[in-house]
C-alpha atoms as a PDB file:
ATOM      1  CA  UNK A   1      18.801 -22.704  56.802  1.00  0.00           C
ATOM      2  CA  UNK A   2      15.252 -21.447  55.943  1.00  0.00           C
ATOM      3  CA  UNK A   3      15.359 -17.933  54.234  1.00  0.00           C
ATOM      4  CA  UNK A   4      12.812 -15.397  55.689  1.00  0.00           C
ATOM      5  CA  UNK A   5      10.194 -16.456  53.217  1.00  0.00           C
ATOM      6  CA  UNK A   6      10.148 -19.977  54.473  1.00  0.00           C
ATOM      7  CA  UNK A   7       9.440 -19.312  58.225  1.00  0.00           C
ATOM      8  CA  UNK A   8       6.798 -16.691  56.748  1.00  0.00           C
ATOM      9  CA  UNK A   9       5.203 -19.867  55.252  1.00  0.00           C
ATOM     10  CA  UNK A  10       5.882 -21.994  57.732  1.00  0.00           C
ATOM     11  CA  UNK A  11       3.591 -19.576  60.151  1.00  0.00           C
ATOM     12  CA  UNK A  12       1.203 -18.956  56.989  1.00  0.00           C
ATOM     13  CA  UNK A  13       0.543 -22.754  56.927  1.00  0.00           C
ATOM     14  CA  UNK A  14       0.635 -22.735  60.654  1.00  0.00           C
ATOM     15  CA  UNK A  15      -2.062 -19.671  61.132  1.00  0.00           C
ATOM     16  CA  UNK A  16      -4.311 -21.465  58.396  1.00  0.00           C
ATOM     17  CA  UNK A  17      -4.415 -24.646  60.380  1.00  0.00           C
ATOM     18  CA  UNK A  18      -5.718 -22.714  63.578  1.00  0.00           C
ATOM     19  CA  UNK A  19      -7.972 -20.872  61.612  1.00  0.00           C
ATOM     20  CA  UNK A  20      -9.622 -24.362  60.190  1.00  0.00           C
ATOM     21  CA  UNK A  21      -9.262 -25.976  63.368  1.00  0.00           C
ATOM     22  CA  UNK A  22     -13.060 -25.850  64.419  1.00  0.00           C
ATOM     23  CA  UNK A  23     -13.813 -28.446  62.137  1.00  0.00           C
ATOM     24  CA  UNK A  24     -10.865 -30.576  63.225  1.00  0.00           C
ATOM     25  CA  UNK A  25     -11.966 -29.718  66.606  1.00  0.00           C
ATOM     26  CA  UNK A  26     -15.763 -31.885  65.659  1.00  0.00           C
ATOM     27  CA  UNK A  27     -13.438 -34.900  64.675  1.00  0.00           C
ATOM     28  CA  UNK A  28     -11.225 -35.564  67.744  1.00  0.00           C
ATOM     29  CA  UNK A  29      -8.401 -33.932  66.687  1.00  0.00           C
ATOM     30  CA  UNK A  30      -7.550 -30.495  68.239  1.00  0.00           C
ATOM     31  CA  UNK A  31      -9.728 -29.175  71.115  1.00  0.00           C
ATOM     32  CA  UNK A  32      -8.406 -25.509  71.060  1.00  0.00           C
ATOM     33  CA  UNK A  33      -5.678 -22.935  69.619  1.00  0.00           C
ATOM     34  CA  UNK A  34      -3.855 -20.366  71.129  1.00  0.00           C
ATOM     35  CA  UNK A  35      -1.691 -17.491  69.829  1.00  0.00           C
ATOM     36  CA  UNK A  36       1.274 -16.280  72.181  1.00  0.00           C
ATOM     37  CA  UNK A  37       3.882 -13.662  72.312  1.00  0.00           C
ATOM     38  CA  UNK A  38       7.244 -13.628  74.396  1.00  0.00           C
ATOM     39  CA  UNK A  39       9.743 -11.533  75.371  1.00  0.00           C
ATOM     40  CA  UNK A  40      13.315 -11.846  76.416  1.00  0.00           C
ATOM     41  CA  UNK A  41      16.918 -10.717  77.042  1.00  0.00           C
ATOM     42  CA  UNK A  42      17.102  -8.196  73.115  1.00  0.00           C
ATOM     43  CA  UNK A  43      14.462 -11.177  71.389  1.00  0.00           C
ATOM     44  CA  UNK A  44      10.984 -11.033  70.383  1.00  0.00           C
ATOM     45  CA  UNK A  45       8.961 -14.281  70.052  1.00  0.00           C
ATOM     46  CA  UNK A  46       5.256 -14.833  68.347  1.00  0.00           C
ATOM     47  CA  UNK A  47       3.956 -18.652  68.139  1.00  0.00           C
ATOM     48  CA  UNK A  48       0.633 -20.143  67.013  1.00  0.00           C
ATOM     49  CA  UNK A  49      -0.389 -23.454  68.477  1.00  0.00           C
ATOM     50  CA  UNK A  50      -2.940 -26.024  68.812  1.00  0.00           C
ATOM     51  CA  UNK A  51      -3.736 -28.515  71.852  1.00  0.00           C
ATOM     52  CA  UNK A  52      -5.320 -31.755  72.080  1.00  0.00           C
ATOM     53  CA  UNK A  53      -6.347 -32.303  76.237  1.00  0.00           C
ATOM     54  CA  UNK A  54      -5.680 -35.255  77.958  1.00  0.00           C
ATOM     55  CA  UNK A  55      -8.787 -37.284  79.044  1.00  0.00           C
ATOM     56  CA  UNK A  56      -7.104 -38.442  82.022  1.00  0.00           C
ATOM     57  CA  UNK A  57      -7.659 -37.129  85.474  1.00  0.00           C
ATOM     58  CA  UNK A  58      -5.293 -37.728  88.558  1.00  0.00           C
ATOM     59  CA  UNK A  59      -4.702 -36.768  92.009  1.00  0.00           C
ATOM     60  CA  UNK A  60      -8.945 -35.493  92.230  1.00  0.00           C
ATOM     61  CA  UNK A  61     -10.099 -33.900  95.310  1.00  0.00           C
ATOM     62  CA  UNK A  62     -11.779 -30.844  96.427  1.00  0.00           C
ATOM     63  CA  UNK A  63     -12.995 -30.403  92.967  1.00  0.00           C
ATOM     64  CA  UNK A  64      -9.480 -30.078  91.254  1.00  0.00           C
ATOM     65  CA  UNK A  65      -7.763 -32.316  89.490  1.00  0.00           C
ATOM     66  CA  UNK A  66      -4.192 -32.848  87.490  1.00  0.00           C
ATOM     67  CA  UNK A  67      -4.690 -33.198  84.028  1.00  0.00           C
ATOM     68  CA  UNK A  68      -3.037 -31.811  80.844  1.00  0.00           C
ATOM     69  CA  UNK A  69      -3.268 -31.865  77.128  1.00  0.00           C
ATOM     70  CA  UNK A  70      -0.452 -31.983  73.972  1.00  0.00           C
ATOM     71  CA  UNK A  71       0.011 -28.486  72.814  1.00  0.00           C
ATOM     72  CA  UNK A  72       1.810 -28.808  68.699  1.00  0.00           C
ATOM     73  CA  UNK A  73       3.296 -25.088  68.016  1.00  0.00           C
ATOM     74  CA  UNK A  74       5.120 -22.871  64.983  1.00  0.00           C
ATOM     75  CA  UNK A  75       6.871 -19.914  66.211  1.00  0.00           C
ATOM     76  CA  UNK A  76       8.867 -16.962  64.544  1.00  0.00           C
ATOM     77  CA  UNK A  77      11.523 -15.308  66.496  1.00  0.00           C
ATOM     78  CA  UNK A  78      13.347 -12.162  66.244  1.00  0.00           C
ATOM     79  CA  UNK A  79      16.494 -11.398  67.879  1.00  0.00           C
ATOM     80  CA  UNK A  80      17.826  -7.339  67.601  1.00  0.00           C
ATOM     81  CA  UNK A  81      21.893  -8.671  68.491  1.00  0.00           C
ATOM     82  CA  UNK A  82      23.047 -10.851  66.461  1.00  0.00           C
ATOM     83  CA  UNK A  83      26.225 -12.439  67.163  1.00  0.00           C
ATOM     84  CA  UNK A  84      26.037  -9.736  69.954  1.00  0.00           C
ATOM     85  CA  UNK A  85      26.474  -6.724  67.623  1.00  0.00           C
ATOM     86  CA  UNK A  86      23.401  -4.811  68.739  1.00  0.00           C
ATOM     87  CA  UNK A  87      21.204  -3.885  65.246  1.00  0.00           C
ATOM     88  CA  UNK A  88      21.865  -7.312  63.658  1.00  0.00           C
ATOM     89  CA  UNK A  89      19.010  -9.120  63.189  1.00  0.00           C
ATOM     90  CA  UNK A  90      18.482 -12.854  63.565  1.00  0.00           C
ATOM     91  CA  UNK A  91      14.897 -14.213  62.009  1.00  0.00           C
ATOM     92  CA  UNK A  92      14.178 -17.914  63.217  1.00  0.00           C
ATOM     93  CA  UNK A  93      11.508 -20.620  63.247  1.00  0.00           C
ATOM     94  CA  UNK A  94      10.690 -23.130  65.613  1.00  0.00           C
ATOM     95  CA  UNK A  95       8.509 -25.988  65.834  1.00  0.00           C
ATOM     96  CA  UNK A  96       7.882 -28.013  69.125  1.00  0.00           C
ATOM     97  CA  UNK A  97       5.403 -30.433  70.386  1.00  0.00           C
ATOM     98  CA  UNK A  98       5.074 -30.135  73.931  1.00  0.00           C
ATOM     99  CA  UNK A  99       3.052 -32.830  76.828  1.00  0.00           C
ATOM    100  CA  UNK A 100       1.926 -30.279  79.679  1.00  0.00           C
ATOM    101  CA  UNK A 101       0.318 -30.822  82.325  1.00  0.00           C
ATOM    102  CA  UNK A 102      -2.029 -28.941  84.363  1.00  0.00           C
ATOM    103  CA  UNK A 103      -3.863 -28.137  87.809  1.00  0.00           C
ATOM    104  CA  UNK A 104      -7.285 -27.510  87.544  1.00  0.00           C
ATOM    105  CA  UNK A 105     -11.077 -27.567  88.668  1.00  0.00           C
ATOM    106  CA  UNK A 106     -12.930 -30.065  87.184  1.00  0.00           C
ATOM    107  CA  UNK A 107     -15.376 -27.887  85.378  1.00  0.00           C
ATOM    108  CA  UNK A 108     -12.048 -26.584  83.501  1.00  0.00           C
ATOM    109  CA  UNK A 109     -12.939 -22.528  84.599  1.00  0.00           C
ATOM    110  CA  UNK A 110     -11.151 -20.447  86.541  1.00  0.00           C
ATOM    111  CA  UNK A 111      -7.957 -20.517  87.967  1.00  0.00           C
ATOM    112  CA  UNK A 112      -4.529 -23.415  87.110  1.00  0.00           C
ATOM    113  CA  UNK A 113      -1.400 -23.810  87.368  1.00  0.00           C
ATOM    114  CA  UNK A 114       0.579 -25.340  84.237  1.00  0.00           C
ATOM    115  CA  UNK A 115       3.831 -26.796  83.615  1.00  0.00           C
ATOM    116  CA  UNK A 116       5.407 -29.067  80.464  1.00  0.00           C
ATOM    117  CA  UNK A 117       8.613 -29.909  78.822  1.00  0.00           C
ATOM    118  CA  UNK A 118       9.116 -30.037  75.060  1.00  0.00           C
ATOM    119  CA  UNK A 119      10.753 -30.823  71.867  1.00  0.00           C
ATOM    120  CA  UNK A 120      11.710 -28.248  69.674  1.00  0.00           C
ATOM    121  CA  UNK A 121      13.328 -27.609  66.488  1.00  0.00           C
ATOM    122  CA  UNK A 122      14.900 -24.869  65.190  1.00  0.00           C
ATOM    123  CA  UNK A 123      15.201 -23.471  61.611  1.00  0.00           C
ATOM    124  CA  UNK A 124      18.799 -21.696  62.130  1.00  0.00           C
ATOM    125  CA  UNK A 125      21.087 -22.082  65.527  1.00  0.00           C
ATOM    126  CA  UNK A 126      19.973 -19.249  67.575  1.00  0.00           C
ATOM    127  CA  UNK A 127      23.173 -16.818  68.406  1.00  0.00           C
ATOM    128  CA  UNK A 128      21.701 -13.637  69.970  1.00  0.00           C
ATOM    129  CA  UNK A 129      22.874 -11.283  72.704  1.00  0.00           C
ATOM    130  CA  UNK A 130      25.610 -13.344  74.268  1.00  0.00           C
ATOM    131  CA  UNK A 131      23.288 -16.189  73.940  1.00  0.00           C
ATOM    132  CA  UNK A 132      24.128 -19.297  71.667  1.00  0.00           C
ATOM    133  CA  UNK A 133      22.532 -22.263  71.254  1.00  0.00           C
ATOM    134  CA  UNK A 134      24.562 -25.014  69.197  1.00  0.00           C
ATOM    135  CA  UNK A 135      21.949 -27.375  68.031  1.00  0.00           C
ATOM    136  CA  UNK A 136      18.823 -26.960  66.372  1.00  0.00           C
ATOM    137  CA  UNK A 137      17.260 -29.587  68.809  1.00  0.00           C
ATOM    138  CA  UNK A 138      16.016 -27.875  72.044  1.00  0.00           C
ATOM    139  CA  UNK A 139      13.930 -28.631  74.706  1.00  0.00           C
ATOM    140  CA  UNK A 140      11.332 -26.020  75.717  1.00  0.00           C
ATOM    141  CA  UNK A 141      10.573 -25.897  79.376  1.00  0.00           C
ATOM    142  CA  UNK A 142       7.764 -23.723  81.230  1.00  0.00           C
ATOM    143  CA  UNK A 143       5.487 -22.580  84.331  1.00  0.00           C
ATOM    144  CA  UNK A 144       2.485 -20.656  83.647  1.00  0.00           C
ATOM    145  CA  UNK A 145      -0.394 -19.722  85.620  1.00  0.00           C
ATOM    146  CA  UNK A 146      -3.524 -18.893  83.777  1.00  0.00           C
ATOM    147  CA  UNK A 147      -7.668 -17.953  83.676  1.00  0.00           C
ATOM    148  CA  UNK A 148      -9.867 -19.981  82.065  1.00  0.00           C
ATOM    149  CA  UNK A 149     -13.779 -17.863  81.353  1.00  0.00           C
ATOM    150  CA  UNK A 150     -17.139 -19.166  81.220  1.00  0.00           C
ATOM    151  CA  UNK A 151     -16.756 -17.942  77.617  1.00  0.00           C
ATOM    152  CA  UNK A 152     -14.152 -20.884  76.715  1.00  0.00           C
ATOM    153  CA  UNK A 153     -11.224 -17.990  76.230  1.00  0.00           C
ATOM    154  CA  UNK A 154      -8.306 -18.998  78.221  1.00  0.00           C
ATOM    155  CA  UNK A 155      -5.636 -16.479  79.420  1.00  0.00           C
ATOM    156  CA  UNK A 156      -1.958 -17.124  80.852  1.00  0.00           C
ATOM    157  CA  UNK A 157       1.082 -15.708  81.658  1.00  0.00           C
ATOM    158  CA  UNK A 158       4.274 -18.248  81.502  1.00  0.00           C
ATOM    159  CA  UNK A 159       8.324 -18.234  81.847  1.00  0.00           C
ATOM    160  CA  UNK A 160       9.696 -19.909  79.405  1.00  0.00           C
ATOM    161  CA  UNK A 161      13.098 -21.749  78.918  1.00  0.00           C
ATOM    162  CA  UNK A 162      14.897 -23.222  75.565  1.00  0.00           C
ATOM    163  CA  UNK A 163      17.818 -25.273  76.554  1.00  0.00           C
ATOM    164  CA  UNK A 164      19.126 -28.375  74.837  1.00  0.00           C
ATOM    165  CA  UNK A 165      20.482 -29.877  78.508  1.00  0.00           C
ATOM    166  CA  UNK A 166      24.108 -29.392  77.477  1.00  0.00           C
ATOM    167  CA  UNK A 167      24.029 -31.817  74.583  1.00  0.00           C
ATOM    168  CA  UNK A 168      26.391 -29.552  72.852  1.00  0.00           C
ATOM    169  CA  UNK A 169      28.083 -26.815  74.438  1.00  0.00           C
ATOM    170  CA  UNK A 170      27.554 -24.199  73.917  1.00  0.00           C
ATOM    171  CA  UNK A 171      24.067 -23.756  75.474  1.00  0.00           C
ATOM    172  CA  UNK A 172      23.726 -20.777  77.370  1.00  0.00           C
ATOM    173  CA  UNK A 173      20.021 -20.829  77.325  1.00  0.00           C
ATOM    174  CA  UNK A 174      17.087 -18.748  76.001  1.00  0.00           C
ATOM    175  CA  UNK A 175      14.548 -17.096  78.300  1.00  0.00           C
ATOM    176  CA  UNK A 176      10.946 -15.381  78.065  1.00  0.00           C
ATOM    177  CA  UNK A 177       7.680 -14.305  79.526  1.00  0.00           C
ATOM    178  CA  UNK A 178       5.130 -15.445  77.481  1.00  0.00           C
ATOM    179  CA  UNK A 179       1.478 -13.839  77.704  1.00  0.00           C
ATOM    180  CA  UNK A 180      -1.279 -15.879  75.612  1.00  0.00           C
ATOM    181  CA  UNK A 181      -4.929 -16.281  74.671  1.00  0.00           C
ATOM    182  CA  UNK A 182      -5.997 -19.561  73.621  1.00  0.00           C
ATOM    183  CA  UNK A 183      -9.992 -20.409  72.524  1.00  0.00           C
ATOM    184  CA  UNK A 184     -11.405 -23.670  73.566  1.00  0.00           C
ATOM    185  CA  UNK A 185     -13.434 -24.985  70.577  1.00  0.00           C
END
């Protein structure tokens, strides 16, 4: 179990290596971060991330192609039920690494459509609002949509899904809409 001033150094680290990644960015290494926050059924969800894009480029026509990059995140949750007494709070981090892959014009601007599947791991077992999870491995699923600007920001909106595919029951899920801005280096 990690005590609240763990995950608040776990994100510390996590926000420090976003902060430094422009330099990473000039060796290969990370091509842009992003920060995101979520909301679902009584839990609150902030995560910090960096992505490394695929080079590859399939399915190209009409000046779009499919594409996607590796997106290596720290989040914090917050749940406000606890063991579904409303007022309880349950603090947890998570950690995933997540392939996604995404539709898009080949100059990288303007409109796509995103989707990946994840590995995540959890600090604590997540029991919040009727909602358990019984491992600490999950898999993170999700669809976005997003806006990328001349001006290298990228915006999206996404619904997101933790589930560990009834591994261990029980595993009644975990659900959010994500909104995020990530900055292409």
């Amino acid at each position: 179990m990690f005590s609240i001033q763990k995950i608040g150094a776990i994100l510390g680290v996590a926000a420090a290596l976003v902060a430094t990644q422009a330099g990473a960015a000039d060796n290969g290494w990370v091509d842009s971060a992003s920060f995101e926050f979520g909301t679902g059924a009584k839990v609150r969800m902030a995560r910090v991330a960096v992505q490394k894009n695929w080079e590859s480029r399939w399915f190209a026509s009409n000046g779009r192609h499919l594409s996607g990059y590796w997106d290596l995140s720290a989040a914090y949750w917050r749940g406000t039920a606890y063991r579904n007494q409303p007022g309880q709070e349950q603090n947890i981090a998570v950690v995933g690494i997540t392939p996604v892959a995404r539709y898009q014009r080949d100059d990288k601007l303007g409109w796509y459509v995103e989707a990946g599947i994840g590995a995540n791991l959890f600090s604590e077992l997540y029991n919040n609002d009727d909602n358990r999870l019984s491992t600490a491995f999950q898999f993170g699923d999700h669809l976005g949509i997003g806006y990328v600007t001349p001006t290298k920001w990228d915006f999206s909106v996404k619904i997101q899904h933790y589930s560990n595919a009834s591994i261990k029951r029980p595993n009644s899920g975990v659900n959010f809409l994500v909104v995020g801005a990530r900055y292409q280096f």
